[in-house]
PDB file of N, CA and C in Angstrom:
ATOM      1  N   UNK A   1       0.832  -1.184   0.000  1.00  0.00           N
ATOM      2  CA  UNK A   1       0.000   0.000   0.000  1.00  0.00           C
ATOM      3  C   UNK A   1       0.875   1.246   0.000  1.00  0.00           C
ATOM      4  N   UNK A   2       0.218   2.274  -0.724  1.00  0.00           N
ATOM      5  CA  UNK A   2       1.379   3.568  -0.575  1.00  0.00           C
ATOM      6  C   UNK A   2       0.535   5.077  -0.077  1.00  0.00           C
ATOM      7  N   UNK A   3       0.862   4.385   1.869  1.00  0.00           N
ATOM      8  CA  UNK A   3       0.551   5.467   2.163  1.00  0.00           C
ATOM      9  C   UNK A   3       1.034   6.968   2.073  1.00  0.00           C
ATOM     10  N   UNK A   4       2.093   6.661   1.691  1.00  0.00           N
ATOM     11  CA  UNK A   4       2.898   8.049   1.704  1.00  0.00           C
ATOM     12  C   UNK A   4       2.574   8.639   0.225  1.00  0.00           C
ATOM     13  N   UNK A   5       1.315   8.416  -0.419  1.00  0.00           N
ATOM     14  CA  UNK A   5       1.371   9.640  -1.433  1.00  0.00           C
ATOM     15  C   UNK A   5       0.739  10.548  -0.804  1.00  0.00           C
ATOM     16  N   UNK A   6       0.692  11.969  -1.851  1.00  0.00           N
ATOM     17  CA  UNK A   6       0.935  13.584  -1.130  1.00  0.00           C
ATOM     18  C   UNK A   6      -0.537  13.129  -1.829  1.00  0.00           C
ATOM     19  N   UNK A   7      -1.330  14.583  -0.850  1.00  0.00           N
ATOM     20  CA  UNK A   7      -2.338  14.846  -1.050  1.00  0.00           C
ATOM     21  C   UNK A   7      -1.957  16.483  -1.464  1.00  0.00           C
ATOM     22  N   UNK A   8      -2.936  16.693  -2.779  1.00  0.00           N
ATOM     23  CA  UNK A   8      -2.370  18.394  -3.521  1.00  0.00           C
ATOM     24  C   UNK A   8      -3.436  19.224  -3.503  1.00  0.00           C
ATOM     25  N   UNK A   9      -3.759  19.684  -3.126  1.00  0.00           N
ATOM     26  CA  UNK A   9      -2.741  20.448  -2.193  1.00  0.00           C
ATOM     27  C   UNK A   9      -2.765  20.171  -0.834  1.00  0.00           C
ATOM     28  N   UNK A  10      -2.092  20.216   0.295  1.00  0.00           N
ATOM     29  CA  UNK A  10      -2.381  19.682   1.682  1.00  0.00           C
ATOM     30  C   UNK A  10      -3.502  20.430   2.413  1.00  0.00           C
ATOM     31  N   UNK A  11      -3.954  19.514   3.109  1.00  0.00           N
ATOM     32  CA  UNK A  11      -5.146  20.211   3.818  1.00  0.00           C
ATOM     33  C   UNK A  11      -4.671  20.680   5.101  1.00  0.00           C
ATOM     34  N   UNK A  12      -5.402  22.329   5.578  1.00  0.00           N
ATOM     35  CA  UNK A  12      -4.782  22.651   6.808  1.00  0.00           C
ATOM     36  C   UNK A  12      -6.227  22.872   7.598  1.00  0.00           C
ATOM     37  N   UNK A  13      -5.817  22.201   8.805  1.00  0.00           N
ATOM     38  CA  UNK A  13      -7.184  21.911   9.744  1.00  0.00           C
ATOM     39  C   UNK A  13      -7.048  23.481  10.922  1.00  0.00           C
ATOM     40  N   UNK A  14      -8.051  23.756  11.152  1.00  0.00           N
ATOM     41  CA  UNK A  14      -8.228  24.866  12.432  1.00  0.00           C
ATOM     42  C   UNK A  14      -7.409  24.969  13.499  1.00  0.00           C
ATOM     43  N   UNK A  15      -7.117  23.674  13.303  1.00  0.00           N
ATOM     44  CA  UNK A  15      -6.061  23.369  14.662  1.00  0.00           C
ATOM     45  C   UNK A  15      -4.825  23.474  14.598  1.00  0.00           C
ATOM     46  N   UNK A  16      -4.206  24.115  13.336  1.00  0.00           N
ATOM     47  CA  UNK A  16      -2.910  24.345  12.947  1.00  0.00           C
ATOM     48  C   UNK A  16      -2.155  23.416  11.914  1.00  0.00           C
ATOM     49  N   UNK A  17      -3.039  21.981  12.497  1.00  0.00           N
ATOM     50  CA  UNK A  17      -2.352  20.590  11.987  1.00  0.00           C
ATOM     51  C   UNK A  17      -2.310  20.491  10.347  1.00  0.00           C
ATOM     52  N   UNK A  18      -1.565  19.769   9.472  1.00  0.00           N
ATOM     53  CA  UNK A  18      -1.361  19.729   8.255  1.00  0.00           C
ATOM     54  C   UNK A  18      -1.841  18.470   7.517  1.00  0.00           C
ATOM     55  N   UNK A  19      -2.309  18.435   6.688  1.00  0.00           N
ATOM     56  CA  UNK A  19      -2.669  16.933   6.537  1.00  0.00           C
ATOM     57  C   UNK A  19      -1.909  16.895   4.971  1.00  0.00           C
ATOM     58  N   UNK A  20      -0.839  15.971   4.717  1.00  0.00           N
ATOM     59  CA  UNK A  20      -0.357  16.211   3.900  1.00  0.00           C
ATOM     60  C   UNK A  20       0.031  14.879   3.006  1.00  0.00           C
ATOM     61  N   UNK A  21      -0.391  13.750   4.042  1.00  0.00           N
ATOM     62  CA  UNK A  21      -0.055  12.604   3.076  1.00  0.00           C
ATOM     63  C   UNK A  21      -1.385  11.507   3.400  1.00  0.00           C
ATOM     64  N   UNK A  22      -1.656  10.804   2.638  1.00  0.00           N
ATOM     65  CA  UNK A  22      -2.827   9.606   2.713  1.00  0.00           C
ATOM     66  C   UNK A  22      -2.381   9.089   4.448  1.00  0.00           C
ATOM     67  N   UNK A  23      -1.631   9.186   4.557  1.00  0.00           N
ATOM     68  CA  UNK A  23      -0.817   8.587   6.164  1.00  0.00           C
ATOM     69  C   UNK A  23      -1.201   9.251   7.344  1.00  0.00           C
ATOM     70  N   UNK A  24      -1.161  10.324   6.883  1.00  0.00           N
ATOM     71  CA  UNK A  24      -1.514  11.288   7.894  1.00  0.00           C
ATOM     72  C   UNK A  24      -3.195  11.681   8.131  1.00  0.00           C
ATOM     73  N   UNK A  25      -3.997  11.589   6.817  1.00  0.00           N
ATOM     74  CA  UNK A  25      -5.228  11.544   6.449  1.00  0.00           C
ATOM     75  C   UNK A  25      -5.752  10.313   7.646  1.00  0.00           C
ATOM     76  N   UNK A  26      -5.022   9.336   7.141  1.00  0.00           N
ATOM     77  CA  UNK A  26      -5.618   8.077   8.071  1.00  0.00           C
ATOM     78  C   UNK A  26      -5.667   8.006   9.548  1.00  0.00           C
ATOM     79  N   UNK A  27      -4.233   8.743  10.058  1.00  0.00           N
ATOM     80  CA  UNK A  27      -3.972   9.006  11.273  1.00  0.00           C
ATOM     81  C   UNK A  27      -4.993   9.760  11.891  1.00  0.00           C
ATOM     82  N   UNK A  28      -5.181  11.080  11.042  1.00  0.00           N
ATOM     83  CA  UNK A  28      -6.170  11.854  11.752  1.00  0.00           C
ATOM     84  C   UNK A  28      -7.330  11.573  12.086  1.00  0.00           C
ATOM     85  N   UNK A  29      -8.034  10.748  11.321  1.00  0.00           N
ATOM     86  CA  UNK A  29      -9.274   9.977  11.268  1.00  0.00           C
ATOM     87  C   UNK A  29      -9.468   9.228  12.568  1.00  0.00           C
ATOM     88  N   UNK A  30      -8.355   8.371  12.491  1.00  0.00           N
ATOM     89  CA  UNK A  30      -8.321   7.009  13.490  1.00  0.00           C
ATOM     90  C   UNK A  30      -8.029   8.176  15.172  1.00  0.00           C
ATOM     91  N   UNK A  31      -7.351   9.164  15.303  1.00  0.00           N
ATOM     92  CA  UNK A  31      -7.487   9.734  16.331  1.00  0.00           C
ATOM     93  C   UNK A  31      -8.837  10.469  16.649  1.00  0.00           C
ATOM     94  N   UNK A  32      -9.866  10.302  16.189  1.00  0.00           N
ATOM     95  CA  UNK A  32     -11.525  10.920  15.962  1.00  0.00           C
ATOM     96  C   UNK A  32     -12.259  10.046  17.276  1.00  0.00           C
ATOM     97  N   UNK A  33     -12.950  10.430  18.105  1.00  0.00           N
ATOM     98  CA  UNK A  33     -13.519   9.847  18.901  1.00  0.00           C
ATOM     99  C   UNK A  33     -14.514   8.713  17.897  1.00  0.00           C
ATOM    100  N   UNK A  34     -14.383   7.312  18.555  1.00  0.00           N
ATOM    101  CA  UNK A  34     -15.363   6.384  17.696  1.00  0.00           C
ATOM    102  C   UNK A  34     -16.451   6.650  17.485  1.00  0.00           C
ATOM    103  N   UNK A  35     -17.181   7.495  18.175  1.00  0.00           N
ATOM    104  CA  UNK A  35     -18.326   7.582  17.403  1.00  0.00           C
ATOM    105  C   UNK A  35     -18.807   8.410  16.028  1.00  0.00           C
ATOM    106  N   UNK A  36     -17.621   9.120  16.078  1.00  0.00           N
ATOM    107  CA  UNK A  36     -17.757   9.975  15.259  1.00  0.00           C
ATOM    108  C   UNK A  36     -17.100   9.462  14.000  1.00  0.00           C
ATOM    109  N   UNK A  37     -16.276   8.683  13.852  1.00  0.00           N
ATOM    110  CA  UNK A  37     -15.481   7.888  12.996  1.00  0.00           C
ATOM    111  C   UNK A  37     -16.537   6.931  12.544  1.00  0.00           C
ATOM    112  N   UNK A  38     -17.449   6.544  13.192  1.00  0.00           N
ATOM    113  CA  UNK A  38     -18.385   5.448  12.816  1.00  0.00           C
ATOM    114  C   UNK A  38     -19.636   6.480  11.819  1.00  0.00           C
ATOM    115  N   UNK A  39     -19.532   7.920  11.649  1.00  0.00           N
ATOM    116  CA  UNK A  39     -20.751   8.737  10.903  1.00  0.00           C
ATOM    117  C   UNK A  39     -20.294   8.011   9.661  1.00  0.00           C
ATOM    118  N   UNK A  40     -21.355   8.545   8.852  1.00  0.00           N
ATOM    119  CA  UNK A  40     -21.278   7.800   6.948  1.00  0.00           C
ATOM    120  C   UNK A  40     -20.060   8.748   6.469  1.00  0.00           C
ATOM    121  N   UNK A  41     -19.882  10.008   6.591  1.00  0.00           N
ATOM    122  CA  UNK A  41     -19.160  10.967   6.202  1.00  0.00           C
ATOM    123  C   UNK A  41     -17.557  10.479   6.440  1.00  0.00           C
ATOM    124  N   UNK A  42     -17.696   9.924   7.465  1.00  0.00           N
ATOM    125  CA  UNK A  42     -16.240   9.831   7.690  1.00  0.00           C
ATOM    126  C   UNK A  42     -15.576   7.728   7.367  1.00  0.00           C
ATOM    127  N   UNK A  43     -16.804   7.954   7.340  1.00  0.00           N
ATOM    128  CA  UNK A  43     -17.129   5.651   6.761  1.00  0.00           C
ATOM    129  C   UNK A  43     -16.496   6.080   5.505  1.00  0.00           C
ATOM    130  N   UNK A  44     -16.825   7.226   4.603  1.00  0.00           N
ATOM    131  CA  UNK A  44     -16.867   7.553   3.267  1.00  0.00           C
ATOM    132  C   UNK A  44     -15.703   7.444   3.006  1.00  0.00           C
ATOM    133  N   UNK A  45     -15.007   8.683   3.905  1.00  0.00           N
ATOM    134  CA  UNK A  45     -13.388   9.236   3.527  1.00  0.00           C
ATOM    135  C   UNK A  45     -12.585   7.802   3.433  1.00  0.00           C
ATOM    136  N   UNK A  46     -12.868   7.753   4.694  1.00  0.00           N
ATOM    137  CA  UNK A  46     -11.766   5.808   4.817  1.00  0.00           C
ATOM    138  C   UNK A  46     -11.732   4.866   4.257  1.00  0.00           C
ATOM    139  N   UNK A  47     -12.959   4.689   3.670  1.00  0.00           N
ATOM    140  CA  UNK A  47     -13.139   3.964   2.050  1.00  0.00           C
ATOM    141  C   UNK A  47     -12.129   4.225   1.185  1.00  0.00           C
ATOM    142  N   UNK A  48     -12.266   5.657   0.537  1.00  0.00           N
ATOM    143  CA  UNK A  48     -11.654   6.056  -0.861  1.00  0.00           C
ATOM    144  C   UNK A  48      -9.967   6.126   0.001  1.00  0.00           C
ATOM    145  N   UNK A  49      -9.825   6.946   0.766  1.00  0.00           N
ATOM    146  CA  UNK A  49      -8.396   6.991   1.340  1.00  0.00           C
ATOM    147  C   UNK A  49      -8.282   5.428   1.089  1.00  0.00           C
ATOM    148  N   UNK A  50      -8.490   4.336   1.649  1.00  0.00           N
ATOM    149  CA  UNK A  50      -8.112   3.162   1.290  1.00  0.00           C
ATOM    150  C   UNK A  50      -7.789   2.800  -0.266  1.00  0.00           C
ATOM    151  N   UNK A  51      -8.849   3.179  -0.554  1.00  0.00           N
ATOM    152  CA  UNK A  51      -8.883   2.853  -1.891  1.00  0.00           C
ATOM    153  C   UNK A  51      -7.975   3.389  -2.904  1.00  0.00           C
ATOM    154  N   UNK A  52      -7.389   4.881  -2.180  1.00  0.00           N
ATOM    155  CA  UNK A  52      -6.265   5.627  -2.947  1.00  0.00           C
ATOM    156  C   UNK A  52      -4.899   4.628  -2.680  1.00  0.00           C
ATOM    157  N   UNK A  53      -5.087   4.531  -1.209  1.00  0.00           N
ATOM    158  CA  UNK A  53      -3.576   3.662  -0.634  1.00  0.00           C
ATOM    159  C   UNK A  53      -2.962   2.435  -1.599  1.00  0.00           C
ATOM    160  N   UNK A  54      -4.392   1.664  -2.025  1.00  0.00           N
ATOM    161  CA  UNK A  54      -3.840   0.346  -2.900  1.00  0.00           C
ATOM    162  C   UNK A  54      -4.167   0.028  -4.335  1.00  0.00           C
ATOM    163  N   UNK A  55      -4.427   1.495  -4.771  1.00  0.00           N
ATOM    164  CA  UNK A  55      -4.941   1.683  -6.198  1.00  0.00           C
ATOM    165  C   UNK A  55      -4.561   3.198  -6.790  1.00  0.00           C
ATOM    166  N   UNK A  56      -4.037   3.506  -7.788  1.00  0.00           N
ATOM    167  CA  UNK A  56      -3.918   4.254  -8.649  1.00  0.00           C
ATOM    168  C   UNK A  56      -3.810   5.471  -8.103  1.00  0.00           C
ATOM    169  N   UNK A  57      -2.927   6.502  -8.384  1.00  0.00           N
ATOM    170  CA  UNK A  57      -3.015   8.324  -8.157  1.00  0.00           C
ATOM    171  C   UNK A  57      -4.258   8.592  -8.301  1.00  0.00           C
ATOM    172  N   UNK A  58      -5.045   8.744  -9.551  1.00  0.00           N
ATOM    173  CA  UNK A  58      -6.287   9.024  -9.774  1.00  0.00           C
ATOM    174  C   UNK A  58      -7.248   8.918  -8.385  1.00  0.00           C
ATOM    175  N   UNK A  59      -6.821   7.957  -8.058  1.00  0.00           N
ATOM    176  CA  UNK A  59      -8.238   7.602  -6.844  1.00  0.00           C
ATOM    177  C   UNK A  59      -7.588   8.597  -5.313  1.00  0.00           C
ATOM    178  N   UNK A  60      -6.897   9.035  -5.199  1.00  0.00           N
ATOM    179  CA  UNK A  60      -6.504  10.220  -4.398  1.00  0.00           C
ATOM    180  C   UNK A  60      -7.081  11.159  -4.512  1.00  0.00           C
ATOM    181  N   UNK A  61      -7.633  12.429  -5.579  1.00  0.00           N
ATOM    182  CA  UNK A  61      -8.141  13.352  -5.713  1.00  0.00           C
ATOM    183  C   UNK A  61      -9.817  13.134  -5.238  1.00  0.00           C
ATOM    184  N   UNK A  62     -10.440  11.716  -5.514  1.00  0.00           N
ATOM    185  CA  UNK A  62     -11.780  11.216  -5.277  1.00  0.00           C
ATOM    186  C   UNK A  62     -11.592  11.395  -3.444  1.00  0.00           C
ATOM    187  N   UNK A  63     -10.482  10.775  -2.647  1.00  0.00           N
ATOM    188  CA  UNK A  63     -10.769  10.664  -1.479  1.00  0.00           C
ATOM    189  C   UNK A  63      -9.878  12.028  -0.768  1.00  0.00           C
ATOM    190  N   UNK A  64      -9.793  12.818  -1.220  1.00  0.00           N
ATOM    191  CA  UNK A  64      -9.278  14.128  -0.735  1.00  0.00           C
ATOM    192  C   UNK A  64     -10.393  15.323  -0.968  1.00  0.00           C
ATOM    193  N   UNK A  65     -11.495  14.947  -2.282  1.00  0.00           N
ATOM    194  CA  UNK A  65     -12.867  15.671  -2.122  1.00  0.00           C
ATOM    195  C   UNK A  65     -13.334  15.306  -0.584  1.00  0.00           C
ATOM    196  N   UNK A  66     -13.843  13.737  -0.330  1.00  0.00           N
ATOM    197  CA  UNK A  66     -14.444  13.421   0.773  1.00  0.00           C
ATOM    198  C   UNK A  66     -13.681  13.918   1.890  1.00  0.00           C
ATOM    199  N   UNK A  67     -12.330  13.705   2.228  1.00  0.00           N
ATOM    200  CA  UNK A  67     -12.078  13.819   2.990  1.00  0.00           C
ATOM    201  C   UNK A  67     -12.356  15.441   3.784  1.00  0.00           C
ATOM    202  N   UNK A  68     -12.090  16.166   2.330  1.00  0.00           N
ATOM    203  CA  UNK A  68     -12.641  17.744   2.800  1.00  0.00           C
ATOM    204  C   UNK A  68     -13.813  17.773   3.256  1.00  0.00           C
ATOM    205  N   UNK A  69     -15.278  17.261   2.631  1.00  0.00           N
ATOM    206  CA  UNK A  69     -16.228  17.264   2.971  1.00  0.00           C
ATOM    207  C   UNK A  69     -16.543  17.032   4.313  1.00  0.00           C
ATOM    208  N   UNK A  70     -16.099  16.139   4.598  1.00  0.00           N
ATOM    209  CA  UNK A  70     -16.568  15.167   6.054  1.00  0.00           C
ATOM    210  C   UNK A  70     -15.068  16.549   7.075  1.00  0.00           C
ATOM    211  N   UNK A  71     -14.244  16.420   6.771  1.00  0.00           N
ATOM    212  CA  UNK A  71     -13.742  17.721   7.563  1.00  0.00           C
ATOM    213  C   UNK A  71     -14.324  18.856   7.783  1.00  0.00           C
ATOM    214  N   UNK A  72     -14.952  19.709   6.394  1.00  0.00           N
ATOM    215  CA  UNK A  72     -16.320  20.996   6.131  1.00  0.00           C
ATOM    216  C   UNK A  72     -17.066  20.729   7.554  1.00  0.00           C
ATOM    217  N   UNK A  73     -17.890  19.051   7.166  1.00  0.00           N
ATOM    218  CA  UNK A  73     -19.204  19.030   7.869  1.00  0.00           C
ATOM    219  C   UNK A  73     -18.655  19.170   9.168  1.00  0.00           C
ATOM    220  N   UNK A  74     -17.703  18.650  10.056  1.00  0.00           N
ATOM    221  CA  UNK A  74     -17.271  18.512  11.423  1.00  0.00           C
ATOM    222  C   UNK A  74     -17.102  19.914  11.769  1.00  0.00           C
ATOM    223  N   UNK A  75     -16.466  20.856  10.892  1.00  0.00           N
ATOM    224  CA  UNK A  75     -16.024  22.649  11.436  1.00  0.00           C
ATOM    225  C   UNK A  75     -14.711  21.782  11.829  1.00  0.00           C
ATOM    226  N   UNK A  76     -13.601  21.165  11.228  1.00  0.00           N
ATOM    227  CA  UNK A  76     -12.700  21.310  11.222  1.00  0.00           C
ATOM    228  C   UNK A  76     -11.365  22.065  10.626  1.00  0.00           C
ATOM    229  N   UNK A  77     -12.266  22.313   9.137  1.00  0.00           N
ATOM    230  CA  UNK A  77     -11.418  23.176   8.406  1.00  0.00           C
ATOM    231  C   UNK A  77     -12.303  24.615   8.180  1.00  0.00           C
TER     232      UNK A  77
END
C-alpha cells in the first residue's frame, strides 16, 4: 500500500495541523472519537483513502474531495 502519497494540495485543519499525506489523512481519522469515525461521512473518507492507498493516483483526488467534505461538515477546516 502507498501510504505516503501527497495529497495536492495539503489540507490545513483549524487546529494548525497539516494533513499532507494519505498517512496522515488516516492518522487523523483514526485519532476521531469512535463515534464519530463510525458517521457515513467519515465511513466515506476511509473507504476512498483506502482505496487511494492500494490503487492508482487518480483515486486520491476522489478521497481528498471526501475527505474535505466530512472535515467541512465537522467545522474542522
Amino acid at each position: 500500500m502507498a501510504w505516503s502519497r501527497r495529497l495536492s494540495p495539503p489540507i490545513f485543519l483549524k487546529d494548525g495541523r497539516e494533513l499532507k499525506t494519505l498517512s496522515e489523512a488516516r492518522d487523523m481519522i483514526l485519532q476521531l472519537p469512535e463515534r464519530q469515525q463510525r458517521a457515513a461521512h467519515w465511513l466515506h473518507a476511509g473507504e476512498l483513502l483506502l482505496y487511494a492507498a492500494e490503487n492508482d493516483k487518480e483515486a486520491i483526488d476522489d478521497a481528498q474531495r471526501q475527505l474535505s467534505r466530512a472535515l467541512a461538515r465537522d467545522g474542522l477546516i
